[in-house]
C-alpha atoms as a PDB file:
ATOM      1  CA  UNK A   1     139.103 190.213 -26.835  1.00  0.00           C
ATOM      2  CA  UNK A   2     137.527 193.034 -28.327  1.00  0.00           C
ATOM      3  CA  UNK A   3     136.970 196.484 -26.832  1.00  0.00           C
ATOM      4  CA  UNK A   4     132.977 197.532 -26.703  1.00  0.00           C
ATOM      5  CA  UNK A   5     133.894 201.396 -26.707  1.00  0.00           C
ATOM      6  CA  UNK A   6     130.959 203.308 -27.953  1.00  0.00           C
ATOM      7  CA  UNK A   7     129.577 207.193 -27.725  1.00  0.00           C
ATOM      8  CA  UNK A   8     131.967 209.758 -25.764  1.00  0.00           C
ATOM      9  CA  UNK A   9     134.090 207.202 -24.278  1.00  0.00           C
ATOM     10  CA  UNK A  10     135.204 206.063 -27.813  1.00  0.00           C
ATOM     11  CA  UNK A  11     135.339 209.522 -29.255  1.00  0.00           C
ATOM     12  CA  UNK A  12     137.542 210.782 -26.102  1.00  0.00           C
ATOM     13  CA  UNK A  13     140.128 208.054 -26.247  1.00  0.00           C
ATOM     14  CA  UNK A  14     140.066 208.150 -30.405  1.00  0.00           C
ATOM     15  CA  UNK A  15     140.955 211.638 -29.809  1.00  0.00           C
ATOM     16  CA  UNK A  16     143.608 211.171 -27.092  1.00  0.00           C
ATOM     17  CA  UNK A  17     145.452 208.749 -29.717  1.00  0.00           C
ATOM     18  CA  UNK A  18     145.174 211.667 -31.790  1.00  0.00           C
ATOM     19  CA  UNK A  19     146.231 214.304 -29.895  1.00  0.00           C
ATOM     20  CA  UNK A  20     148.993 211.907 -28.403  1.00  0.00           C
ATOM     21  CA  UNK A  21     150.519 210.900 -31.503  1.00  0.00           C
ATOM     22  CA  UNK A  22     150.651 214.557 -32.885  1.00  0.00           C
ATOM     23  CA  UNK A  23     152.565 215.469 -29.494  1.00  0.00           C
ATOM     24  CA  UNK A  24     154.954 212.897 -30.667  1.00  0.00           C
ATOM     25  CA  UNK A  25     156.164 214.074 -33.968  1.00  0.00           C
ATOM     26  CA  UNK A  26     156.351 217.802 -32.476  1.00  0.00           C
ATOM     27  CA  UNK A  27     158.875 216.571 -29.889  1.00  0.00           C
ATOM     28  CA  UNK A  28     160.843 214.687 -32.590  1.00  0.00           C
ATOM     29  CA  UNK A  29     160.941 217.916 -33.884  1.00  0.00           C
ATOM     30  CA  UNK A  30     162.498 218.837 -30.679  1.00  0.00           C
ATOM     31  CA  UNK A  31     165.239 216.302 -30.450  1.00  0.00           C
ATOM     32  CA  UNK A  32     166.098 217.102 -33.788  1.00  0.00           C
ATOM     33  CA  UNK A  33     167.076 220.628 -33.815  1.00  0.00           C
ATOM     34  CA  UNK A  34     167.526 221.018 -30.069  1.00  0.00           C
ATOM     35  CA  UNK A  35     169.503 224.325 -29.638  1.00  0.00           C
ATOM     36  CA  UNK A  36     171.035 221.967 -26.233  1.00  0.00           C
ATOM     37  CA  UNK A  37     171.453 219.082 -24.987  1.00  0.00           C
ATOM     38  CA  UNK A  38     168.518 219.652 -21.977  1.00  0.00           C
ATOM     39  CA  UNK A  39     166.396 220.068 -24.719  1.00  0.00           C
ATOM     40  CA  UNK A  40     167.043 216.848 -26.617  1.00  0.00           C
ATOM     41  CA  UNK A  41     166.853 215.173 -23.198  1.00  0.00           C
ATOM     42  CA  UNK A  42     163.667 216.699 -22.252  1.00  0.00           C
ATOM     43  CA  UNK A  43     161.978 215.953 -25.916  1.00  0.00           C
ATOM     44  CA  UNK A  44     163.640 212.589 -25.615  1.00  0.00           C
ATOM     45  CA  UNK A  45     161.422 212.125 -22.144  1.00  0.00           C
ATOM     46  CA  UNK A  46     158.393 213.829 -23.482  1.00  0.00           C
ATOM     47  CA  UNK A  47     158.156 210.889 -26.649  1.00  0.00           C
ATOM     48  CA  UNK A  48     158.811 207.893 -24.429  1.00  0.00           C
ATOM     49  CA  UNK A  49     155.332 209.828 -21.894  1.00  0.00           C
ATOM     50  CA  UNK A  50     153.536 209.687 -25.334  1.00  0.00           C
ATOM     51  CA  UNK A  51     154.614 206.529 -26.245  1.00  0.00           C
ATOM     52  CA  UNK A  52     153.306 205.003 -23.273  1.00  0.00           C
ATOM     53  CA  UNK A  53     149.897 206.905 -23.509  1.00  0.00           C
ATOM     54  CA  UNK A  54     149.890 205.883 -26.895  1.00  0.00           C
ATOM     55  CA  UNK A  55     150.083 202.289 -25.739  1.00  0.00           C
ATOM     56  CA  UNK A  56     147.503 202.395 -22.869  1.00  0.00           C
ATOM     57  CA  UNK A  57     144.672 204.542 -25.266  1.00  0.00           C
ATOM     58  CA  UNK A  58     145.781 201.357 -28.047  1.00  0.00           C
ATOM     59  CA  UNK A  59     145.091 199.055 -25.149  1.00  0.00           C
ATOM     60  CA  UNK A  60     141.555 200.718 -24.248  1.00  0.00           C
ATOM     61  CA  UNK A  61     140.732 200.710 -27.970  1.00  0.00           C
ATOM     62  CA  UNK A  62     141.632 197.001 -28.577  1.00  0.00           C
ATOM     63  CA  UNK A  63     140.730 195.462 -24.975  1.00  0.00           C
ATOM     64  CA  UNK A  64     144.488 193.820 -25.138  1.00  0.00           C
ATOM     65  CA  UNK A  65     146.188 193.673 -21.992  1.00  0.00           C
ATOM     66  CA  UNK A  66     149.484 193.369 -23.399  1.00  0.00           C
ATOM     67  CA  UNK A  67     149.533 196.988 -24.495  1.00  0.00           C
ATOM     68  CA  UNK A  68     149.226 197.607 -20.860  1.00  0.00           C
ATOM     69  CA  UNK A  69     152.165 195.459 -20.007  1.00  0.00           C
ATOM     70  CA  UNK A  70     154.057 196.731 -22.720  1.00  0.00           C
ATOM     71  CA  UNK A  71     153.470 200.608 -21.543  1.00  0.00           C
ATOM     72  CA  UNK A  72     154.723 199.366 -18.498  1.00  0.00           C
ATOM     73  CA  UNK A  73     157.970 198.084 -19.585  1.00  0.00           C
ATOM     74  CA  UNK A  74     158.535 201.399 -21.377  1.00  0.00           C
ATOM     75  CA  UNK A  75     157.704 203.715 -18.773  1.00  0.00           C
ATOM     76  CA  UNK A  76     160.457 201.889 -16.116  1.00  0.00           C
ATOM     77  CA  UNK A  77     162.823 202.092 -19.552  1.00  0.00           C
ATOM     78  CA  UNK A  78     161.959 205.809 -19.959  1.00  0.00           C
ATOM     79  CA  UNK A  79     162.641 206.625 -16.296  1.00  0.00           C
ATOM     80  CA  UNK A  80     166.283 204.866 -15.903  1.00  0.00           C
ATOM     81  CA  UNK A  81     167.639 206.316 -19.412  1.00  0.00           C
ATOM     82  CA  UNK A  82     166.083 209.621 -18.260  1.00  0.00           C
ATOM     83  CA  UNK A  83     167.837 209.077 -14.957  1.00  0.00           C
ATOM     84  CA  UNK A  84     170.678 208.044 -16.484  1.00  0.00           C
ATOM     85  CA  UNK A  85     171.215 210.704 -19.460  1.00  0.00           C
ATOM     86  CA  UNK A  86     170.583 213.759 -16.622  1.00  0.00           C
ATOM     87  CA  UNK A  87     173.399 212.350 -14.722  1.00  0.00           C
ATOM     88  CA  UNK A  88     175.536 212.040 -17.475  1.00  0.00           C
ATOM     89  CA  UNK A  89     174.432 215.567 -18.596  1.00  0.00           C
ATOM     90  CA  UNK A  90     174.872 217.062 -14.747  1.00  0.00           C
ATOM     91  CA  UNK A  91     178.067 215.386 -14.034  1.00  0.00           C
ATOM     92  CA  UNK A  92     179.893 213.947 -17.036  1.00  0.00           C
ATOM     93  CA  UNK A  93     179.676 210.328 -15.633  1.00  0.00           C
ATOM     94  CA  UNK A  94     176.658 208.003 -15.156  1.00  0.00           C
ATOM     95  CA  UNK A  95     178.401 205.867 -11.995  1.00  0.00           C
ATOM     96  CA  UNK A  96     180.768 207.604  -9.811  1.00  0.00           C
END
């Protein structure tokens, strides 16, 4: 099924993707020379909030639903290994 974006709409989610993806690479950036740990954590977070965006904009631009599924999926996977990496971080062990 194809998407009928057209005038603003189209240019304002085209953008988004744009905007979205750049955001991306900047926090790769981040979790690549990461003075700390936090930091890689916190870039790590910020790319898997893009990534999702990315996928719902994708999902506007297309008319899929999957892409909404998918962004789904990957924000409940973002928010346990975020979970997860802070406690190891905080504590030194994931499960006490």
């Amino acid at each position: 099924m194809a998407s009928e974006l057209t005038g603003v709409f189209a240019l304002i989610v085209n953008a988004g993707l744009v905007i979205a993806s750049a955001l991306t690479l900047l926090a790769s950036y981040r979790v690549i020379e990461g003075p700390t740990v936090p930091d890689r954590v916190v870039a790590l977070d910020t790319i898997g909030t893009n990534v999702v965006a990315i996928a719902v904009l994708f999902a506007l631009v297309t008319g899929e639903g999957l892409f909404v599924t998918v962004s789904l999926v990957l924000a409940i996977i973002g928010f346990i290994s975020t979970i997860a990496v802070s406690q190891y971080v905080i504590e030194g062990d994931i499960i006490e």
